[in-house]
PDB file of N, CA and C in Angstrom:
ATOM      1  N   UNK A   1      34.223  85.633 124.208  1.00  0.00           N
ATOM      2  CA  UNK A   1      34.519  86.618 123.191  1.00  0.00           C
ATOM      3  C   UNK A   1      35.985  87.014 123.310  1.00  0.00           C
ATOM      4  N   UNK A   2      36.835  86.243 122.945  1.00  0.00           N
ATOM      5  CA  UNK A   2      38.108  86.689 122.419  1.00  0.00           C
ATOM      6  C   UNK A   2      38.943  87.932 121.687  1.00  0.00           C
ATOM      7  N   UNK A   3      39.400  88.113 122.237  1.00  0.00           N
ATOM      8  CA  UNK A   3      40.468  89.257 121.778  1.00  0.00           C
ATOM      9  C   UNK A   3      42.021  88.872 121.349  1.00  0.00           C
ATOM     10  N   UNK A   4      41.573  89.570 119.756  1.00  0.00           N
ATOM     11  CA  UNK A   4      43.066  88.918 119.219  1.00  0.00           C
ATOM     12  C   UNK A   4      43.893  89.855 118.222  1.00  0.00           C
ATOM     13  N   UNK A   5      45.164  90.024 118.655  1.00  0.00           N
ATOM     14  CA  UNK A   5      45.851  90.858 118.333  1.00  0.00           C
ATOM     15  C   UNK A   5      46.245  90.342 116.784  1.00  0.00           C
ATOM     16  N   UNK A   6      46.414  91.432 115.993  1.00  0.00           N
ATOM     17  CA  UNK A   6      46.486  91.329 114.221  1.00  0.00           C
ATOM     18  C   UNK A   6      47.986  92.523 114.193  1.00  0.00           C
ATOM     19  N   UNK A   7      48.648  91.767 113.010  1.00  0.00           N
ATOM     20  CA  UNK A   7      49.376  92.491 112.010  1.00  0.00           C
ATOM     21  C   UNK A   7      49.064  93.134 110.734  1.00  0.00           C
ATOM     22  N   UNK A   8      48.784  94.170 110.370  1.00  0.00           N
ATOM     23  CA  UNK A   8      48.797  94.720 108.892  1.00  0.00           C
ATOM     24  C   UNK A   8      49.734  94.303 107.667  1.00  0.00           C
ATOM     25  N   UNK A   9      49.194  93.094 106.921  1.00  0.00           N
ATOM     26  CA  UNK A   9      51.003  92.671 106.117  1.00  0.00           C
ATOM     27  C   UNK A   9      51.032  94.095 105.408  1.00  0.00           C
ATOM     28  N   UNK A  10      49.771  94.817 104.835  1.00  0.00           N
ATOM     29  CA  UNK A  10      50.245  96.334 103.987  1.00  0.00           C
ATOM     30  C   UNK A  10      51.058  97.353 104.861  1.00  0.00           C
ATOM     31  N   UNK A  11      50.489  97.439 105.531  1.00  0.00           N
ATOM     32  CA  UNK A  11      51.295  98.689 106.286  1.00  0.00           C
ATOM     33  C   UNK A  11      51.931  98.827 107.614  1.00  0.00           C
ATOM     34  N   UNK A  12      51.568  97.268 108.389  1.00  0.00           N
ATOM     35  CA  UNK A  12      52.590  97.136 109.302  1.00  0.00           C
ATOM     36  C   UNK A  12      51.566  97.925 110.799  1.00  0.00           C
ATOM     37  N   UNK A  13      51.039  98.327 110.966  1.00  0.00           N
ATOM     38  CA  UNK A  13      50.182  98.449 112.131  1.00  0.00           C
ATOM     39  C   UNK A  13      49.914  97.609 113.235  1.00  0.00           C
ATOM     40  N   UNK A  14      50.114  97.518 114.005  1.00  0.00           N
ATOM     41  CA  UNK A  14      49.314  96.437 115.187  1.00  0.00           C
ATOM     42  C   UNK A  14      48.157  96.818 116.071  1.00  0.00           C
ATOM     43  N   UNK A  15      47.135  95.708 116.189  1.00  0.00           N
ATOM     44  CA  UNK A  15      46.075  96.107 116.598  1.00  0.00           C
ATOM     45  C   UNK A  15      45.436  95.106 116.889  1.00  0.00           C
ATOM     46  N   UNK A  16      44.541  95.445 118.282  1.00  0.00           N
ATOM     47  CA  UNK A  16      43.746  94.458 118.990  1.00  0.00           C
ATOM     48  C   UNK A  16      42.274  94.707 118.139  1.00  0.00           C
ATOM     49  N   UNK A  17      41.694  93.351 118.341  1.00  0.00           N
ATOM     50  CA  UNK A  17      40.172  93.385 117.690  1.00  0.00           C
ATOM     51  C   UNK A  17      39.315  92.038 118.898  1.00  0.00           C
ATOM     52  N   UNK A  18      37.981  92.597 119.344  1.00  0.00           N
ATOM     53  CA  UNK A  18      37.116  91.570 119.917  1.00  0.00           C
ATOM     54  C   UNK A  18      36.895  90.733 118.478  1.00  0.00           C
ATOM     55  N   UNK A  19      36.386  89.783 118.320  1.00  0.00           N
ATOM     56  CA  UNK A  19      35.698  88.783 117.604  1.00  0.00           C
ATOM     57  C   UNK A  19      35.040  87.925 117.890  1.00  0.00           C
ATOM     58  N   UNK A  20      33.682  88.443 118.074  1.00  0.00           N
ATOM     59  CA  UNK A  20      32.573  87.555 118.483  1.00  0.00           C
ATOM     60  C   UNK A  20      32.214  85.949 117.971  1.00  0.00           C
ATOM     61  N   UNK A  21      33.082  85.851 117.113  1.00  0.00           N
ATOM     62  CA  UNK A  21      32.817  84.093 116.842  1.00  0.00           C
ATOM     63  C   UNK A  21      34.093  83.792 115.736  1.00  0.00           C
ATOM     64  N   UNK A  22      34.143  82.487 115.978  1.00  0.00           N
ATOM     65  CA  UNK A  22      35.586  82.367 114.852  1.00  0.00           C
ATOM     66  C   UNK A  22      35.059  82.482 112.879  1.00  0.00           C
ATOM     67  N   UNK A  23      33.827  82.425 113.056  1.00  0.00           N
ATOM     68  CA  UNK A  23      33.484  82.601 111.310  1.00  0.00           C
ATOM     69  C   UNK A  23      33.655  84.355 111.053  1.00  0.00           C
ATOM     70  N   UNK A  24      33.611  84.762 112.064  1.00  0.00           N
ATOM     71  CA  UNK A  24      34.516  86.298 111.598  1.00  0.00           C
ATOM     72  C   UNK A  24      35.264  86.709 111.605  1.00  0.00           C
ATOM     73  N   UNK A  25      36.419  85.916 111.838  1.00  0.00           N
ATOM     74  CA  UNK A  25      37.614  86.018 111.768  1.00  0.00           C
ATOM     75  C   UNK A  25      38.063  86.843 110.458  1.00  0.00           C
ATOM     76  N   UNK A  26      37.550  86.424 109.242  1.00  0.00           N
ATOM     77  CA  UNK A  26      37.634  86.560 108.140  1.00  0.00           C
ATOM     78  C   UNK A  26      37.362  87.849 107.580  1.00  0.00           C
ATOM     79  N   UNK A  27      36.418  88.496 108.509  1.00  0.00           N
ATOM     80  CA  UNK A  27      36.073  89.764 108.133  1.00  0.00           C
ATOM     81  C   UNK A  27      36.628  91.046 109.140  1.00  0.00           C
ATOM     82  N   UNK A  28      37.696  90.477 109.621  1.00  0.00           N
ATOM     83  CA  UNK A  28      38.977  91.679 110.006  1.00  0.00           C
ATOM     84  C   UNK A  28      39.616  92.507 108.909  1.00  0.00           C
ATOM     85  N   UNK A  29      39.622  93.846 109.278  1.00  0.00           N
ATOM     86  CA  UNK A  29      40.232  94.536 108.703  1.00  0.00           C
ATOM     87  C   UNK A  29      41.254  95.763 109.231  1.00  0.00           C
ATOM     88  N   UNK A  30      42.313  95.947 108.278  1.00  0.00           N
ATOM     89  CA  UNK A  30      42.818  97.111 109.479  1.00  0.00           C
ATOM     90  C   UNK A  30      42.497  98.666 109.784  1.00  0.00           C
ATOM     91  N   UNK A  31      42.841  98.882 110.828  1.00  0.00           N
ATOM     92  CA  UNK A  31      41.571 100.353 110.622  1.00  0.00           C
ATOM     93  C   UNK A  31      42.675 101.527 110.610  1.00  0.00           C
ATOM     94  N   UNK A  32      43.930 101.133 109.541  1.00  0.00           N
ATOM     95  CA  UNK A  32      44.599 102.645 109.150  1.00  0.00           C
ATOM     96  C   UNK A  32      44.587 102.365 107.925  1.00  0.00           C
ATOM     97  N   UNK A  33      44.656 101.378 107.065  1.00  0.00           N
ATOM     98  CA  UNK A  33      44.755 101.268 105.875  1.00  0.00           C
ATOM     99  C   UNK A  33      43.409 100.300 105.126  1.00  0.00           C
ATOM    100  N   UNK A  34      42.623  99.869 105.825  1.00  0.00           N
ATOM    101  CA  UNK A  34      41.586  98.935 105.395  1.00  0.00           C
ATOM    102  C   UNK A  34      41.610  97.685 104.461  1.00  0.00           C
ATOM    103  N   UNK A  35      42.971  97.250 104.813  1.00  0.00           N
ATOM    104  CA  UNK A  35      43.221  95.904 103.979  1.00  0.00           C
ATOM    105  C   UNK A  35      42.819  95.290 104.725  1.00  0.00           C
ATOM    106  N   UNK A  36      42.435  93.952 104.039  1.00  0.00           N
ATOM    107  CA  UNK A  36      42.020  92.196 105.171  1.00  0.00           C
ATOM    108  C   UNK A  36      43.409  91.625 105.216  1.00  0.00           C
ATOM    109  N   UNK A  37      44.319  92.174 104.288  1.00  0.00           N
ATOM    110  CA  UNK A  37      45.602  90.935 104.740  1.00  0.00           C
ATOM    111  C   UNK A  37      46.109  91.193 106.028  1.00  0.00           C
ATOM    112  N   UNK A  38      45.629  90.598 107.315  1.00  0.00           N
ATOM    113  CA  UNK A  38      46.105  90.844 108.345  1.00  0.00           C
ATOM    114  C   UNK A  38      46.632  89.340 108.813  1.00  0.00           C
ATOM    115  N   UNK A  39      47.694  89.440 110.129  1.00  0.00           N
ATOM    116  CA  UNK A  39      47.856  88.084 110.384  1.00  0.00           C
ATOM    117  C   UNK A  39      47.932  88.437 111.866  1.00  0.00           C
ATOM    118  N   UNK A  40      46.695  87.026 112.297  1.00  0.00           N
ATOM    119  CA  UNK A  40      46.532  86.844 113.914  1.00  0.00           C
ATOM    120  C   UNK A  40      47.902  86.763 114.927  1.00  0.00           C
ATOM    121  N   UNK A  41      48.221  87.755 115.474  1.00  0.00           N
ATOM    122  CA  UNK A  41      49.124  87.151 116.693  1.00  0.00           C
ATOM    123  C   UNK A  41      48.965  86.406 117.963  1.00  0.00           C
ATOM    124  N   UNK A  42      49.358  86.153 118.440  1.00  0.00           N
ATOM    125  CA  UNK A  42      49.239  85.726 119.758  1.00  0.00           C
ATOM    126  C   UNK A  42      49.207  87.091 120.554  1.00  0.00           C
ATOM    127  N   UNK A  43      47.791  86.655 121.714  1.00  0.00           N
ATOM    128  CA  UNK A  43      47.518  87.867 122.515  1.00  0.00           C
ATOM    129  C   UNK A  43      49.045  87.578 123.862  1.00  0.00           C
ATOM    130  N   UNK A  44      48.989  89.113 124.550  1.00  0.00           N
ATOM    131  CA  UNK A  44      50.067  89.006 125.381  1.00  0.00           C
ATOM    132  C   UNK A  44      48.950  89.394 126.511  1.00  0.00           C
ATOM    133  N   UNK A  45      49.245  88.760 127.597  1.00  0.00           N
ATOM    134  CA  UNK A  45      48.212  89.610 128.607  1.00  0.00           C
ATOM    135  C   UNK A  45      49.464  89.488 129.910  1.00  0.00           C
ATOM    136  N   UNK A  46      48.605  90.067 131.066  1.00  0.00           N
ATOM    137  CA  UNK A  46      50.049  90.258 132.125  1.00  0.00           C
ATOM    138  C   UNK A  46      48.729  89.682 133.147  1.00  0.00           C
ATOM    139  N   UNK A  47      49.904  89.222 134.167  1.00  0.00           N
ATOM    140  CA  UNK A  47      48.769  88.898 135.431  1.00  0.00           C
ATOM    141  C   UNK A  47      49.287  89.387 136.517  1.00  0.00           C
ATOM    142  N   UNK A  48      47.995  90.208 137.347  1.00  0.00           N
ATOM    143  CA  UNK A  48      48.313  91.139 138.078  1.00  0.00           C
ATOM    144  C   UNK A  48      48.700  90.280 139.670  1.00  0.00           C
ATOM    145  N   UNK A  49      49.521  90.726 140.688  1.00  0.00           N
ATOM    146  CA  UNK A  49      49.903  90.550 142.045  1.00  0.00           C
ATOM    147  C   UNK A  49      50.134  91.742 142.739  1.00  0.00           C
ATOM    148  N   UNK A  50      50.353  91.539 143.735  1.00  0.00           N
ATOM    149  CA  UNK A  50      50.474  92.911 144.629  1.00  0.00           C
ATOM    150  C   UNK A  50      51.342  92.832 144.793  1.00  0.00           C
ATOM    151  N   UNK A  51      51.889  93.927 145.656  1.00  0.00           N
ATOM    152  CA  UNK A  51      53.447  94.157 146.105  1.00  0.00           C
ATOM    153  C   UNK A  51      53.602  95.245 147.201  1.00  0.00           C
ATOM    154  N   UNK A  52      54.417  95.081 147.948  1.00  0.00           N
ATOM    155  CA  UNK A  52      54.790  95.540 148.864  1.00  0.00           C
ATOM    156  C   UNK A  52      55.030  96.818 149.258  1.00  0.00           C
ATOM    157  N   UNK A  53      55.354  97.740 150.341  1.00  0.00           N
ATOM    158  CA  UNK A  53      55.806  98.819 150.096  1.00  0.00           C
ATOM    159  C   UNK A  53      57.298  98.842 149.509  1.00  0.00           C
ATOM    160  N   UNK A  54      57.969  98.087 149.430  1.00  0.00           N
ATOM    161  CA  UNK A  54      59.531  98.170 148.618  1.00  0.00           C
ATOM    162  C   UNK A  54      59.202  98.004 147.406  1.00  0.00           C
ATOM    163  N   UNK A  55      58.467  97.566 146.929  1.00  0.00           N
ATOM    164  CA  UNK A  55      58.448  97.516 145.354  1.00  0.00           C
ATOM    165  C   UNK A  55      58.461  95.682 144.962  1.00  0.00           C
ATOM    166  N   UNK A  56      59.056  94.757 145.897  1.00  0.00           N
ATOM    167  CA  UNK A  56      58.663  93.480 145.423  1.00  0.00           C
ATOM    168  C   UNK A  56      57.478  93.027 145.349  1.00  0.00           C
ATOM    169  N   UNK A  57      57.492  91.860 144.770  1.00  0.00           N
ATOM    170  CA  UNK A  57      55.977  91.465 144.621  1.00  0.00           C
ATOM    171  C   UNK A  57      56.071  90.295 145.841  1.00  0.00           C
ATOM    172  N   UNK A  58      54.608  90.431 146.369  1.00  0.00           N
ATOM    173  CA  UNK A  58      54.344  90.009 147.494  1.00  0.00           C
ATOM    174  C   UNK A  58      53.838  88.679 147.206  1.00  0.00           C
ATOM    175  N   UNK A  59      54.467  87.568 147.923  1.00  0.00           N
ATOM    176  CA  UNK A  59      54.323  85.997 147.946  1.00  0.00           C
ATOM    177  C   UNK A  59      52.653  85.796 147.652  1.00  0.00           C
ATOM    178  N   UNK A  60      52.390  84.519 146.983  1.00  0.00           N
ATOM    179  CA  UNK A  60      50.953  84.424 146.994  1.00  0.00           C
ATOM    180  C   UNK A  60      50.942  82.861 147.158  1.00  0.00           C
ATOM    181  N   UNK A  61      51.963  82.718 147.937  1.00  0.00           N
ATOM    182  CA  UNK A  61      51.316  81.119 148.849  1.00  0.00           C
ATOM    183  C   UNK A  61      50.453  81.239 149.730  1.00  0.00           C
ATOM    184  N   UNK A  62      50.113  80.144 150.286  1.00  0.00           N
ATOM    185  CA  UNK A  62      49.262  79.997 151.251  1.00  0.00           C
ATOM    186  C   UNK A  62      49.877  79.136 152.316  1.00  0.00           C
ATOM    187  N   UNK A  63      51.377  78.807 151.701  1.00  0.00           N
ATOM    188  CA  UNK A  63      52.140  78.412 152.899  1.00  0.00           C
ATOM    189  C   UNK A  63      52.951  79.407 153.984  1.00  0.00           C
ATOM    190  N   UNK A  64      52.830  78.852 155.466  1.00  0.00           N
ATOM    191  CA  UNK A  64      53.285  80.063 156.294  1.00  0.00           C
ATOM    192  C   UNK A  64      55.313  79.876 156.301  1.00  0.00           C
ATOM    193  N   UNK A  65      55.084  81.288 156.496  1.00  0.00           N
ATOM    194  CA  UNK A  65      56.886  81.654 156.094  1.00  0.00           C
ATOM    195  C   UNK A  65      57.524  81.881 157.681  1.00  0.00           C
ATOM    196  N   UNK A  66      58.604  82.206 157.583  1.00  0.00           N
ATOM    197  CA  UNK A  66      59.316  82.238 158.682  1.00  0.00           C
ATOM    198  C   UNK A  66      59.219  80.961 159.781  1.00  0.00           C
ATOM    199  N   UNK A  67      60.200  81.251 160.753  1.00  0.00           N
ATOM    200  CA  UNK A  67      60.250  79.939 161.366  1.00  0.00           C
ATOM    201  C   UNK A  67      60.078  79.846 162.703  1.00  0.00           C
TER     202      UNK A  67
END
């Protein structure tokens, strides 16, 4: 079940929507102005790592460091 981010061509809004199958794609609408002319974006997602007490992000090899 995919999640896919939409444009409002009327009024310019952005907004995420689940869509349980691709034949409903079609029946998106936007939920400030209730037009269908919307256009699919590409979702952005982030991927999480840990990090250190300094603030870098902490290596995620599995090769050993130092010598």
């Amino acid at each position: 079940m995919p999640i896919y981010s939409y444009i409002c061509a009327q009024c310019g809004a952005e907004f995420d929507k689940l869509v349980l199958s691709a034949s409903r794609l079609k029946d998106v609408v936007c939920p400030v102005c209730g037009s269908r002319e919307v256009e699919r974006r590409p979702a952005v997602f982030g991927v999480g790592g840990s990090r250190d007490d300094s603030g870098a992000r902490a290596s995620s090899s599995c090769a050993p460091t130092g010598g």
